[in-house]
Protein backbone atom coordinates (compact mmCIF):
# COMPACT_ATOMS: atom_id res chain seq x y z
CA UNK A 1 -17.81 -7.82 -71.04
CA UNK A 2 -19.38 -7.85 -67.39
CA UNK A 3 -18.53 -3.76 -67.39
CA UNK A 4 -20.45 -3.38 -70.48
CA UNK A 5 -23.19 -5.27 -69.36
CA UNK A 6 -23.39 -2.90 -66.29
CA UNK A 7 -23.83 -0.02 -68.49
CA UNK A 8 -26.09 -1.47 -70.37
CA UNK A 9 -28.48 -2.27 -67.96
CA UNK A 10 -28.21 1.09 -66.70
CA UNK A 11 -29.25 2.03 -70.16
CA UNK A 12 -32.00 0.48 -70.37
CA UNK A 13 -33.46 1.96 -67.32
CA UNK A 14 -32.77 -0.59 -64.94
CA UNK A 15 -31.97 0.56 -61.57
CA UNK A 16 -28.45 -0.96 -61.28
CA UNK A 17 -25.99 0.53 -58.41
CA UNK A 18 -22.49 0.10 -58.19
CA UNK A 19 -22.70 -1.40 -55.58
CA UNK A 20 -25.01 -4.52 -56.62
CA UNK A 21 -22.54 -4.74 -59.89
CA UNK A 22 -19.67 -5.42 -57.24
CA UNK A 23 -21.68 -8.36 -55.47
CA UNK A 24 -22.03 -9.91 -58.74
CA UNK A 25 -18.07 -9.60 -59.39
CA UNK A 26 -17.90 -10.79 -55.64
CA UNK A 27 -20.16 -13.74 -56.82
CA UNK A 28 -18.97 -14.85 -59.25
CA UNK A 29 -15.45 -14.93 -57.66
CA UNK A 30 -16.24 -17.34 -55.55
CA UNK A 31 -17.44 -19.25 -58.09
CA UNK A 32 -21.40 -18.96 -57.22
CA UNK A 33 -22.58 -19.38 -61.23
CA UNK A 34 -19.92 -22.07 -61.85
CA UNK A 35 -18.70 -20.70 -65.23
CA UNK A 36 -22.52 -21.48 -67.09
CA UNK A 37 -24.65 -18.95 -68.50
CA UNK A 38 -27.41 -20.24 -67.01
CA UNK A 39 -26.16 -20.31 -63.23
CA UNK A 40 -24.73 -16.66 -64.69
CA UNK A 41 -28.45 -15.37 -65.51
CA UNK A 42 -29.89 -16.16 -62.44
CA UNK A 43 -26.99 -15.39 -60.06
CA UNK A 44 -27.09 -11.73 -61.71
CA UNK A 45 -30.61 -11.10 -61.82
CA UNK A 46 -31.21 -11.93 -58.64
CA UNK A 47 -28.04 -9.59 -57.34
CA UNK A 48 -29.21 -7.06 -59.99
CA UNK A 49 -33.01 -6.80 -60.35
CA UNK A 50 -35.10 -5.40 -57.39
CA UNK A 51 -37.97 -4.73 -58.97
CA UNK A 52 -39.88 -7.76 -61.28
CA UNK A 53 -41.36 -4.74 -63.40
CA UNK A 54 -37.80 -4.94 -65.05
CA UNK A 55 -37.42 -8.25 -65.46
CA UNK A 56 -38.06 -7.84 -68.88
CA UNK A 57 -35.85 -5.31 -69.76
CA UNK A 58 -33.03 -7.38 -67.68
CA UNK A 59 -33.96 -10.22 -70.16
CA UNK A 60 -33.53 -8.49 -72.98
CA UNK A 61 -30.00 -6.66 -72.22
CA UNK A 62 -28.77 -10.21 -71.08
CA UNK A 63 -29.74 -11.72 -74.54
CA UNK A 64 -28.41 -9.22 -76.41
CA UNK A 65 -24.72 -8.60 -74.22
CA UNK A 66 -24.10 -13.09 -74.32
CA UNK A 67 -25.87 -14.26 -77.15
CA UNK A 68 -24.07 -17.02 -78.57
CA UNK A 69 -22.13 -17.88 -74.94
CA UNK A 70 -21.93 -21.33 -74.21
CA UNK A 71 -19.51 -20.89 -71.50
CA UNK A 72 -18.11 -18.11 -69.39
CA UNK A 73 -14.85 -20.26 -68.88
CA UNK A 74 -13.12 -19.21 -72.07
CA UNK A 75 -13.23 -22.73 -73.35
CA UNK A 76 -13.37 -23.11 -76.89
CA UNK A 77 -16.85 -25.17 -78.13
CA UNK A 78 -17.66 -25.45 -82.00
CA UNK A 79 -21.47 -26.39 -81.95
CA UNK A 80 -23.85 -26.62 -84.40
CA UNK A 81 -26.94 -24.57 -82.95
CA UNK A 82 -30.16 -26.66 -83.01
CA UNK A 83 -31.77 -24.01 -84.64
CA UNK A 84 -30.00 -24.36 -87.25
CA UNK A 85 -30.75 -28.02 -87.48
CA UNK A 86 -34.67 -27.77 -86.98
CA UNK A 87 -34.99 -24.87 -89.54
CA UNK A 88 -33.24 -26.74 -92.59
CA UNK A 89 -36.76 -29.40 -91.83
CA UNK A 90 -38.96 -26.44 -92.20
CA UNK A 91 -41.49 -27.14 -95.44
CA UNK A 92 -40.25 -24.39 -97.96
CA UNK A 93 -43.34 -23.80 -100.85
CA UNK A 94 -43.33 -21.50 -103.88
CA UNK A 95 -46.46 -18.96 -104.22
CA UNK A 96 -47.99 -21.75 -106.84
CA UNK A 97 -47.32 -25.07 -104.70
CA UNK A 98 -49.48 -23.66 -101.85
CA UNK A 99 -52.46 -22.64 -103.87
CA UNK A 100 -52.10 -26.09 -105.03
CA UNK A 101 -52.80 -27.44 -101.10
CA UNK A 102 -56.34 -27.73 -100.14
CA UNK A 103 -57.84 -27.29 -96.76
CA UNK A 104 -60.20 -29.89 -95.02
CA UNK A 105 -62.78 -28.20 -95.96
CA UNK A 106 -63.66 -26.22 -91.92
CA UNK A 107 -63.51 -26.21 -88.24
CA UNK A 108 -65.62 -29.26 -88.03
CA UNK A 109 -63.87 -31.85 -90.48
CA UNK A 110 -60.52 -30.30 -89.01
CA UNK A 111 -60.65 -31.75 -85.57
CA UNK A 112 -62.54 -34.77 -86.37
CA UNK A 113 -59.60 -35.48 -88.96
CA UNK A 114 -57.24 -34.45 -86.40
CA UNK A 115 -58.84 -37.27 -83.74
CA UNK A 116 -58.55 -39.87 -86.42
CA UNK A 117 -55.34 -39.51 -86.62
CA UNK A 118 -54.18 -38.75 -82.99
CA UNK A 119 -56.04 -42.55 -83.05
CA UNK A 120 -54.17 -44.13 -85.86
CA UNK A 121 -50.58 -42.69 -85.53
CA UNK A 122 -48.23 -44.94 -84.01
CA UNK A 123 -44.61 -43.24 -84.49
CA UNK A 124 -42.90 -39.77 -85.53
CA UNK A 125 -43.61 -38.55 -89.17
CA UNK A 126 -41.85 -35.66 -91.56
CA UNK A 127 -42.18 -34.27 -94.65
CA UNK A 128 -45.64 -35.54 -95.52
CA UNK A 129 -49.14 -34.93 -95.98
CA UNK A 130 -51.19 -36.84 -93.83
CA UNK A 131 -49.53 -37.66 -90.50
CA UNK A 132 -49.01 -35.25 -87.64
CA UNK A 133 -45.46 -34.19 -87.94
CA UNK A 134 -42.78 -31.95 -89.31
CA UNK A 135 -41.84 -30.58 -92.67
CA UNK A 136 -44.80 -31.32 -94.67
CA UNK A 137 -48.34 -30.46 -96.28
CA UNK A 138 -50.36 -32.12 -93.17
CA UNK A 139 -53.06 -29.71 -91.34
CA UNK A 140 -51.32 -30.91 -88.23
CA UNK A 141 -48.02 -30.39 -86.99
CA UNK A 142 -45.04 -28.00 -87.07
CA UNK A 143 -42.69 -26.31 -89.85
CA UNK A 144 -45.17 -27.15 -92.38
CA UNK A 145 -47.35 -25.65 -94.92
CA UNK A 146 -51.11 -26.00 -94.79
CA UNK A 147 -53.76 -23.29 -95.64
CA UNK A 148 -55.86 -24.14 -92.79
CA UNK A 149 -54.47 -26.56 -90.32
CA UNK A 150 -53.71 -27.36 -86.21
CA UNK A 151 -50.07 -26.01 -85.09
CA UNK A 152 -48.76 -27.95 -82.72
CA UNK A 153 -45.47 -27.73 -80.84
CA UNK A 154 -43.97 -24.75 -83.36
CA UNK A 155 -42.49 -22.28 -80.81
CA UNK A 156 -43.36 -19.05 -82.82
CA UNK A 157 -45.41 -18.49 -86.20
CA UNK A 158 -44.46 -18.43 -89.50
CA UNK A 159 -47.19 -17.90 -92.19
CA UNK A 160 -50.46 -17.21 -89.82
CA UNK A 161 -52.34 -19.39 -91.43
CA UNK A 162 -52.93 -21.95 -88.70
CA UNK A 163 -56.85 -21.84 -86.99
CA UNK A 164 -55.82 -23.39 -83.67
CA UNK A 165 -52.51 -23.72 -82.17
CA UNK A 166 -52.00 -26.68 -79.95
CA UNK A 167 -48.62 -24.93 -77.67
CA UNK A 168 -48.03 -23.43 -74.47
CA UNK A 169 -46.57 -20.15 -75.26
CA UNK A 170 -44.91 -17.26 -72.89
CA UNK A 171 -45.71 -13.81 -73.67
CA UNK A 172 -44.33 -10.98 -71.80
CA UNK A 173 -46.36 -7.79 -70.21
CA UNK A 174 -46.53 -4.75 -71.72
CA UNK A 175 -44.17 -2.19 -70.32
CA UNK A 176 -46.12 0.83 -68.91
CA UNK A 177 -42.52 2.95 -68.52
CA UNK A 178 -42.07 3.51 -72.13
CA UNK A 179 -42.28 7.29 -73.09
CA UNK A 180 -40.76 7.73 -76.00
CA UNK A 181 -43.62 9.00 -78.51
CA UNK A 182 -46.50 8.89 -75.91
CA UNK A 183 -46.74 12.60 -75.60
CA UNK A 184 -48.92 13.23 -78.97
CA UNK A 185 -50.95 10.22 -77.57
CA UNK A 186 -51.41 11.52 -74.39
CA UNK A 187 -52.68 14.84 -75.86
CA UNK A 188 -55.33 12.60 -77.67
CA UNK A 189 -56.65 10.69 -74.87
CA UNK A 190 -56.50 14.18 -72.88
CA UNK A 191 -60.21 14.14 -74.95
CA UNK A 192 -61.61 11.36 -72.71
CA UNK A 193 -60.91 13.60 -69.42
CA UNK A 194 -64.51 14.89 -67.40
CA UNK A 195 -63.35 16.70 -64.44
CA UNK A 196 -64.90 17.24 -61.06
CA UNK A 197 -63.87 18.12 -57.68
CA UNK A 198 -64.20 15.74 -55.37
CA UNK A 199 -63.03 14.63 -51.76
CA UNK A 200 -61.47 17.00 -48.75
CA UNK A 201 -60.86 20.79 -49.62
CA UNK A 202 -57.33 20.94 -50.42
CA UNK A 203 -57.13 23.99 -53.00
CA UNK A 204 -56.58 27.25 -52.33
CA UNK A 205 -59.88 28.94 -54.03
CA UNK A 206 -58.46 32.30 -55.12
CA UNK A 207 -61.04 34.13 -56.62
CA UNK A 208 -63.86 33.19 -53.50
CA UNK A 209 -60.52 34.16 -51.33
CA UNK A 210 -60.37 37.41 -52.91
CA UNK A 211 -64.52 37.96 -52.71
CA UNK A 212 -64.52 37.07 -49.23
CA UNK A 213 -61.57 39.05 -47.90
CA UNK A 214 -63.38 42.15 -49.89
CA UNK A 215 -66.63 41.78 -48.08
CA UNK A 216 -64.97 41.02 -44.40
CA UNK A 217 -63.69 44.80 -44.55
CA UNK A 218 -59.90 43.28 -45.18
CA UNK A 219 -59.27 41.02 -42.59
CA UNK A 220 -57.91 37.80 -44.76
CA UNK A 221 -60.75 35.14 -44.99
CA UNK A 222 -59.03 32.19 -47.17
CA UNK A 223 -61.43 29.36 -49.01
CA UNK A 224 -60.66 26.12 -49.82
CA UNK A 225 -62.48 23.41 -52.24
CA UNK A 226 -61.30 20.12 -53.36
CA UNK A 227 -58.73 19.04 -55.77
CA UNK A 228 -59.90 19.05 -59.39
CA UNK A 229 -59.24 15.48 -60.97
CA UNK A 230 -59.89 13.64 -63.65
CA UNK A 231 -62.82 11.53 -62.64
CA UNK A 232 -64.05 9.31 -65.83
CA UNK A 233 -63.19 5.47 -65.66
CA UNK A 234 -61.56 3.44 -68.09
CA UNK A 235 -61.48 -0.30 -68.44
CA UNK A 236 -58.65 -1.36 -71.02
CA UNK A 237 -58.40 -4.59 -72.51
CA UNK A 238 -55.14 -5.35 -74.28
CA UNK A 239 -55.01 -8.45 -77.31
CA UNK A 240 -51.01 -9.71 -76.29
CA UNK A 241 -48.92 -12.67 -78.08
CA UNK A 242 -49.55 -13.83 -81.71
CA UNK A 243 -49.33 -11.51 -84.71
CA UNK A 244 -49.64 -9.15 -81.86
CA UNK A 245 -45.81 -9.38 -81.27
CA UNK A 246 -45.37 -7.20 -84.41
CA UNK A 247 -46.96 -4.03 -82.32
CA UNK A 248 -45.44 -4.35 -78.94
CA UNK A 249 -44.08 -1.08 -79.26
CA UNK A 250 -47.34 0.79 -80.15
CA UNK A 251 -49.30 -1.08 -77.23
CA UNK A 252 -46.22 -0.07 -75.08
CA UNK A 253 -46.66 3.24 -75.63
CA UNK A 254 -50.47 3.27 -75.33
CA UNK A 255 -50.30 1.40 -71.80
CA UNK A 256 -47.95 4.40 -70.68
CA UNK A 257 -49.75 7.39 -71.71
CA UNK A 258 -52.86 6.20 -70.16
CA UNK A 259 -51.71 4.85 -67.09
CA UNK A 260 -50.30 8.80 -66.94
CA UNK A 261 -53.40 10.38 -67.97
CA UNK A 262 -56.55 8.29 -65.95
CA UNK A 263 -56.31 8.12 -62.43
CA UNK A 264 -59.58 4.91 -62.84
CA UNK A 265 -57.57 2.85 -65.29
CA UNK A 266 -58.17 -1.16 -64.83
CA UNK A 267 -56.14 -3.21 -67.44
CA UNK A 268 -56.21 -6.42 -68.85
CA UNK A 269 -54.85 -9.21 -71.36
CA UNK A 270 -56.26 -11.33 -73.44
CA UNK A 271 -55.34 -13.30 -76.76
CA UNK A 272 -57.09 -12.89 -80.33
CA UNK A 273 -60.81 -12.42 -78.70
CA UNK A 274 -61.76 -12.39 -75.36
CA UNK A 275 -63.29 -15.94 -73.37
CA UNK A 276 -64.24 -16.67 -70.19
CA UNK A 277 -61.18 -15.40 -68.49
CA UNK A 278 -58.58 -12.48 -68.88
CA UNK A 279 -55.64 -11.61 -66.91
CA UNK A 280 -53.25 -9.61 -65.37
CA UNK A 281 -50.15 -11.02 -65.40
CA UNK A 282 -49.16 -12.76 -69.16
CA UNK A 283 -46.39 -14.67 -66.73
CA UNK A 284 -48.79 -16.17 -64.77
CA UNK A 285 -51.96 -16.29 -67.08
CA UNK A 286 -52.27 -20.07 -67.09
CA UNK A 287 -52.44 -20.05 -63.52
CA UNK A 288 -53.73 -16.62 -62.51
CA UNK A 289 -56.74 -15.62 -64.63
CA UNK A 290 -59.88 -13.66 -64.03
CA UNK A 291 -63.44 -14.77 -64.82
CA UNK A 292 -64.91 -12.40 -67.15
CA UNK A 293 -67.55 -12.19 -65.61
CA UNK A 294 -66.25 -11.64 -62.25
CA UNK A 295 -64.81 -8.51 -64.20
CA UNK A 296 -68.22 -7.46 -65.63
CA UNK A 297 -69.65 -7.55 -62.36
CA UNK A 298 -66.91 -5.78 -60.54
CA UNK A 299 -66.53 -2.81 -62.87
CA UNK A 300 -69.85 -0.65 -63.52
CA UNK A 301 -71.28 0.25 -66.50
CA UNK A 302 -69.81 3.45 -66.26
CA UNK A 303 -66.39 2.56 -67.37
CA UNK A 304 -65.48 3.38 -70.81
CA UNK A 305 -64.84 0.12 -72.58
CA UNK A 306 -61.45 -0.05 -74.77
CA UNK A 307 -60.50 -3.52 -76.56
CA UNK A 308 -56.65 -3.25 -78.32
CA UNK A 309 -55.89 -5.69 -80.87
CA UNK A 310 -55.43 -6.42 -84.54
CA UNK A 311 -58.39 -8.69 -84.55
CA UNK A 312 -56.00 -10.69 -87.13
CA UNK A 313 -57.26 -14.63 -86.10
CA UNK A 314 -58.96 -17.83 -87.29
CA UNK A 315 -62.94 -16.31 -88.12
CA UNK A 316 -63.68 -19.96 -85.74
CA UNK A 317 -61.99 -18.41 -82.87
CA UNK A 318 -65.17 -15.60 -82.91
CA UNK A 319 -67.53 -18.10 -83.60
CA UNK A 320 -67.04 -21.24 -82.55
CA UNK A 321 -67.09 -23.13 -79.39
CA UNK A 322 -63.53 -24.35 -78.89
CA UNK A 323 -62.38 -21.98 -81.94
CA UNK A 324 -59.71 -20.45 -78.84
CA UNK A 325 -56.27 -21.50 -79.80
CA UNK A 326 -54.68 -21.26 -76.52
CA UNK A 327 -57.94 -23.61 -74.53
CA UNK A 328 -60.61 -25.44 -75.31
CA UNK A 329 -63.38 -22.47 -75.05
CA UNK A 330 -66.87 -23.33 -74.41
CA UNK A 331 -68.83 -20.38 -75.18
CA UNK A 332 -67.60 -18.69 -78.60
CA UNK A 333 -65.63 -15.24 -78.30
CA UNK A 334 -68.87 -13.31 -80.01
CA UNK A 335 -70.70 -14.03 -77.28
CA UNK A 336 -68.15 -12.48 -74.70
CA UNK A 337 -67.90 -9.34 -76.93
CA UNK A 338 -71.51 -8.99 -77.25
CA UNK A 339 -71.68 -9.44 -73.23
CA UNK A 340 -68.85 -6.72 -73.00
CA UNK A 341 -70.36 -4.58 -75.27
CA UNK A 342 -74.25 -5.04 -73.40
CA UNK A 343 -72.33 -3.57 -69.96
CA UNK A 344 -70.12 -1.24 -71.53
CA UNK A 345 -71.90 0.55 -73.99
CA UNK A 346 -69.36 3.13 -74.43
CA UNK A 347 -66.93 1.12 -76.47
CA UNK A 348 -64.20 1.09 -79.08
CA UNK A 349 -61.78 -0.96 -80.82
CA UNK A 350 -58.56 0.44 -81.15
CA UNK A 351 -56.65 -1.77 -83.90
CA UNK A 352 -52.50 -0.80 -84.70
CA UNK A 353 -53.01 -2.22 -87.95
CA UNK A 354 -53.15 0.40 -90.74
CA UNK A 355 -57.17 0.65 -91.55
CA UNK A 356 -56.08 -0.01 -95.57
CA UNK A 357 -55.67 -3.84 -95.01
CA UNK A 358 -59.03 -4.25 -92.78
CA UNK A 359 -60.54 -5.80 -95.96
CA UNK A 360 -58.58 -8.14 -96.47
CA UNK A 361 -58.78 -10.14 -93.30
CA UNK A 362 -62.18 -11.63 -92.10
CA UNK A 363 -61.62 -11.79 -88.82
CA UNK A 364 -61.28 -8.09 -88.71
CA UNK A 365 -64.60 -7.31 -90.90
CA UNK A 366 -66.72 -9.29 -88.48
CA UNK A 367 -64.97 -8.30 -85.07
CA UNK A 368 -65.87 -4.69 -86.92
CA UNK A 369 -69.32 -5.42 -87.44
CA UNK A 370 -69.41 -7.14 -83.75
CA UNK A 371 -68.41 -3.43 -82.41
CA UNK A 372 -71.10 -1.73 -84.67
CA UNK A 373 -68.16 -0.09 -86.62
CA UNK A 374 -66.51 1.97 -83.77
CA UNK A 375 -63.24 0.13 -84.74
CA UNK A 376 -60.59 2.61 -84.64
CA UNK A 377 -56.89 2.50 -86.11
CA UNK A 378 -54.20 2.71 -83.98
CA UNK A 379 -52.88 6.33 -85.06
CA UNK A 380 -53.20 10.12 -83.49
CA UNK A 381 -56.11 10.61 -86.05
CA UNK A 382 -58.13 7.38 -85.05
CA UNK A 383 -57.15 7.70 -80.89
CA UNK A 384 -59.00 11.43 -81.91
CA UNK A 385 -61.57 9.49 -83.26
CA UNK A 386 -61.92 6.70 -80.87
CA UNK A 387 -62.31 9.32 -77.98
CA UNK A 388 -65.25 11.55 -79.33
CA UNK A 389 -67.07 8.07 -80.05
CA UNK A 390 -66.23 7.18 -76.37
CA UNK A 391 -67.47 11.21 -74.97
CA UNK A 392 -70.71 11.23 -77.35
């Protein structure tokens, strides 16, 4: 098991030496995790992982090499999983039996219905249509169906339809050492490259060598000029978490061609629309965050502006006040675009979901109109596309 697990991680790219592996045996020897999995993850990824930048990949090789462990003692437990528990209370609705549930009727009544009954309710509820609770029709709660409602407490989604989400949730950073299929997208962003030579001469400057040699009867006269690089500046602004989760591997693959191909490349996160704040760090974002306009006045105008996300959201997160469904937002996310967009005016929208299905969402057809149509899909053709909007 623990040998596998060693080779595993070495397959996935994290740096793992024999000798670390032999700690861990050493470790756990003498007992260090004391035979739980959860002593077990930490002892070995702190003996294992030097780097945080894999923690990630660390996480997922350890879920995937002891999921379903209990115990590392060889002790035989029959549980039934609490997943299994919580799932048979989940509201399950034909097709015709949720076109029969009506909304509220918008973002207003919502959350004044919602503060009525945060007032009124005294105790737990399930399985009906009023109350905040579990199983039922109820705008509010969790494992529910509603056509336009409040999650709260659900730990992941399950039919979208939800316009604010009352939950804390984790989401992980994108992983800028994926390669596999960045090379075609690589070659398309090689279209945003200006190049200039700038700084201390460095080069050899061959054919001024040769010119100057010529003319000095000979007698070897070498030039230099500076390094040719890639000088244009790109600010990147990446949508992560949500129905976002579905195109981690896209994103992935984006964030590693261009952190190969633009020497200026600032990143950032945000979720559904961008607020007051983005950040760097999605492990820290509740706690480390950066103003938006701090990031507007730090980055000039000459950056080339490039939002990434499926714009798939609640049409009151982009209009609203308080339409964010991760804080309580006091300026609406159209007005942060718009301020974007006013410093930035070499923009695009890159969006990974395929451009057939645009119509259908709102949220996407006014986030589109917000960019003044330079929405772009996510594919070789629209990257080719996105770039000659951003070089025009």
């Amino acid at each position: 098991m623990f040998v596998n697990f060693f080779f595993e991680l070495r397959q996935a790219k994290v740096p793992v030496s024999l000798r670390e592996y032999l700690t861990l045996l050493e470790a756990m020897k003498a007992g260090l995790s004391n035979w739980r999995v959860e002593d077990f993850y930490y002892l070995s990824r702190s003996t294992l992982v030097k780097d945080e930048r894999n923690l990630d990949k660390f996480d997922r090789v350890f879920g995937h090499c002891f999921n379903g462990l209990e115990s590392l003692s060889g002790e035989e437990v029959t549980e039934i999983p609490e997943e299994w528990l919580r799932k048979l209370a989940e509201k399950v609705l034909t097709p015709e039996e949720m076109a029969a549930i009506q909304s509220l009727g918008g973002w207003e009544k919502l959350m004044e219905t919602l503060k009525e009954r945060l007032r009124e309710q005294k105790g737990r509820h399930q399985g009906g249509s009023k109350w905040i609770g579990t199983a039922g029709t109820s705008p509010f709660g969790a494992y529910g169906y509603n056509p336009e409602g409040v999650r709260i407490g659900q730990d992941e989604s399950r039919h979208r339809r939800a316009v604010k989400v009352w939950d804390k949730r984790e989401y992980r950073n994108l992983d800028d050492s994926v390669e596999l299929g960045t090379r075609n997208i690589k070659i398309a962003l090689r279209r945003l490259r200006q190049f200039a030579r700038e700084g201390a001469d460095l080069e050899l400057d061959l054919p001024d060598t040769i010119r100057a040699t010529a003319s000095n009867a000979g007698y070897l006269d070498i030039k230099m000029v500076p390094e040719r690089h890639n000088t244009v500046k790109v600010l990147v602004l990446f949508d992560i978490g949500g129905s976002m989760d579905d195109h981690i591997r896209v994103c992935e693959e984006l964030f590693s061609a261009a952190r190969t191909e633009f020497k200026h490349l600032e990143f950032f996160y945000f979720h559904n629309c961008p607020y007051e704040r983005l950040w760097k760090d999605n492990h820290r974002r509740h706690t480390e965050h950066v103003p938006t306009w701090e990031t507007i006045h730090t980055y000039s105008s000459e950056y080339k502006l490039i939002l990434v996300g499926d714009a798939t959201m609640s049409p009151y997160e982009i209009v609203y006040p308080g339409g964010s469904v991760e804080h309580w937002n006091e300026e609406p996310g159209q007005l942060w675009l718009q301020r974007l967009l006013d410093t930035y005016p070499k923009a695009a929208w890159l969006n990974p979901v395929a451009e057939k299905y645009w119509d259908y969402t709102p949220s996407v057809q006014l986030i589109r109109q917000l960019m003044g149509e330079r929405m772009f899909p996510l594919t070789l053709g629209g990257l080719e596309s996105a770039m000659r909007e951003l070089v025009r």
